[in-house]
C-alpha atoms as a PDB file:
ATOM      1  CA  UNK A   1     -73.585 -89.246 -81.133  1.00  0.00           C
ATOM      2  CA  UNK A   2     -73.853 -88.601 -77.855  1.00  0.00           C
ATOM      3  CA  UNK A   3     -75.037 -92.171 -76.628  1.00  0.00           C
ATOM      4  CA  UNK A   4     -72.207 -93.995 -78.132  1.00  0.00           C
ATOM      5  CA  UNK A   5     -69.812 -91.110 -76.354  1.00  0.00           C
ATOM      6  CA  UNK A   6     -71.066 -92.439 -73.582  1.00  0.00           C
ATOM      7  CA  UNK A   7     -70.294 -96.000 -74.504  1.00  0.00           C
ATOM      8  CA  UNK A   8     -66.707 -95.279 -74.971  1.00  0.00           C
ATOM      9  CA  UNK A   9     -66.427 -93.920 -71.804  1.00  0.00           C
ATOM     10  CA  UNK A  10     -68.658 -96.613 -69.972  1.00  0.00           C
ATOM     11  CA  UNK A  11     -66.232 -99.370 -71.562  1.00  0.00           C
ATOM     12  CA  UNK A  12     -63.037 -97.794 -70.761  1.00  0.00           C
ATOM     13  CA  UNK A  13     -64.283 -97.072 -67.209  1.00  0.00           C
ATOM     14  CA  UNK A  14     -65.406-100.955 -66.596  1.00  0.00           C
ATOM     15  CA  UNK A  15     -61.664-102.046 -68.121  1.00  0.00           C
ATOM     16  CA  UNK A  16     -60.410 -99.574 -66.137  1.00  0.00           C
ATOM     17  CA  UNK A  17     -62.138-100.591 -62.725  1.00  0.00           C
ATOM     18  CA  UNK A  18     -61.827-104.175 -63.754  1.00  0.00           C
ATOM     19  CA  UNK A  19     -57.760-103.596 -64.061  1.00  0.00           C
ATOM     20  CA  UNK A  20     -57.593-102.048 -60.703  1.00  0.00           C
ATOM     21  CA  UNK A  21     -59.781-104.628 -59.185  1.00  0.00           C
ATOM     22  CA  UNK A  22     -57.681-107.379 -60.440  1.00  0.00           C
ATOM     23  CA  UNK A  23     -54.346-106.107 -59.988  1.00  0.00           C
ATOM     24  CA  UNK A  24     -55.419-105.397 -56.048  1.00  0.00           C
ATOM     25  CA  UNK A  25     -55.740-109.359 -55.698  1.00  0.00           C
ATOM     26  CA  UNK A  26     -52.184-109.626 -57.333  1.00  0.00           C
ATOM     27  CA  UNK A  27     -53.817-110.730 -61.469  1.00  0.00           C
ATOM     28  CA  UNK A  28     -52.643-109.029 -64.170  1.00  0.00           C
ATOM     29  CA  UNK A  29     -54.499-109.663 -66.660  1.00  0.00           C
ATOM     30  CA  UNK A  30     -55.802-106.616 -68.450  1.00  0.00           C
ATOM     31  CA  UNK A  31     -52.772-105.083 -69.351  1.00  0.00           C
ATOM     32  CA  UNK A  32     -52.517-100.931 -70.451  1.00  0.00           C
ATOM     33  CA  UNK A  33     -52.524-101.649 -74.106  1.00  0.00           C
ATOM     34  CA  UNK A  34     -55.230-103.979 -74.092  1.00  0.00           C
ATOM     35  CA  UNK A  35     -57.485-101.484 -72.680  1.00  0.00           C
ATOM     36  CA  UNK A  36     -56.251 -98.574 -75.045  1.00  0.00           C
ATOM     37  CA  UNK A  37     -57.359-101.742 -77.955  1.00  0.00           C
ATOM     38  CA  UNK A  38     -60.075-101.946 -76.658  1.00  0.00           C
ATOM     39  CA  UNK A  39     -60.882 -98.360 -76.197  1.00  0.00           C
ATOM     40  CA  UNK A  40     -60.071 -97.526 -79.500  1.00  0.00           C
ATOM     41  CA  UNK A  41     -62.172-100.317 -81.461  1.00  0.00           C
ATOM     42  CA  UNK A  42     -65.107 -99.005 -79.487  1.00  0.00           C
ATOM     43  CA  UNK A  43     -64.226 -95.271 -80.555  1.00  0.00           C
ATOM     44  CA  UNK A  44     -63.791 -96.770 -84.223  1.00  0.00           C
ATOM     45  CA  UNK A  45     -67.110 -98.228 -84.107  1.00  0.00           C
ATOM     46  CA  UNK A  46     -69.229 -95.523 -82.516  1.00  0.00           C
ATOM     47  CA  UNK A  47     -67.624 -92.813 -85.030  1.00  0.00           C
ATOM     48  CA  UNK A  48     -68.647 -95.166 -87.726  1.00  0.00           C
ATOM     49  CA  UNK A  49     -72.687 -95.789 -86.531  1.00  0.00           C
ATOM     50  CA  UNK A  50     -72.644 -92.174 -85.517  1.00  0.00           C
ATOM     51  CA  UNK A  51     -71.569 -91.131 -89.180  1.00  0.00           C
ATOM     52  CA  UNK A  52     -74.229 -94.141 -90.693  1.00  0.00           C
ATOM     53  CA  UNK A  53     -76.995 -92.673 -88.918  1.00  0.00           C
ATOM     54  CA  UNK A  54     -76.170 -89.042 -89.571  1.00  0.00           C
ATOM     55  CA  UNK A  55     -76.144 -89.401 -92.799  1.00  0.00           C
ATOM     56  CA  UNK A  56     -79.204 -91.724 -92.923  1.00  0.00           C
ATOM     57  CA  UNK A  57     -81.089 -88.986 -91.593  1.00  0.00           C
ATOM     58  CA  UNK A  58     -80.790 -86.632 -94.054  1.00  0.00           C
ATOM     59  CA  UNK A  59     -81.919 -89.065 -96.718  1.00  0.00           C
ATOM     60  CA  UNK A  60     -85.011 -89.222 -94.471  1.00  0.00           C
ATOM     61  CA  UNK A  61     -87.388 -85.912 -95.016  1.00  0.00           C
ATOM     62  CA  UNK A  62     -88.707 -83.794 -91.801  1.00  0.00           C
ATOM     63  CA  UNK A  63     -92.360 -85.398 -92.695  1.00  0.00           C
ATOM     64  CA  UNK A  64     -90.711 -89.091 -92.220  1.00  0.00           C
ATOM     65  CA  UNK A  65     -90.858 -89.700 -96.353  1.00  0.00           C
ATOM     66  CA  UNK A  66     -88.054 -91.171 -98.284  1.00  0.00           C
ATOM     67  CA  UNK A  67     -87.652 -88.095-100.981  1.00  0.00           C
END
């Protein structure tokens, strides 16, 4: 879990940066709620693999058998 925690965090950063970047030329592009979108959909995701691959190792035994 905690590499896509990171992920989150990584893209809200680079939206984040981007946005300041952008609006220090005078573009606004990325607006607030597109990078709170964003943010979430990536949250939504990463709670969803997290949750797949907890579960998918429990079906898998501590010797690396399917039992």
């Amino acid at each position: 879990m905690k590499k896509n925690g990171n992920m989150v965090v990584l893209v809200t950063g680079l939206l984040g940066a981007a946005k300041l970047a952008l609006e220090a030329f005078g573009y606004s592009i990325i607006t607030d709620d597109q990078i709170n979108a964003i943010a979430n959909g990536v949250a939504a995701v990463a709670a969803v693999v997290a949750t797949w691959m907890n579960n998918h190792r429990k079906d898998v035994g501590q010797d690396g058998s399917n039992n």
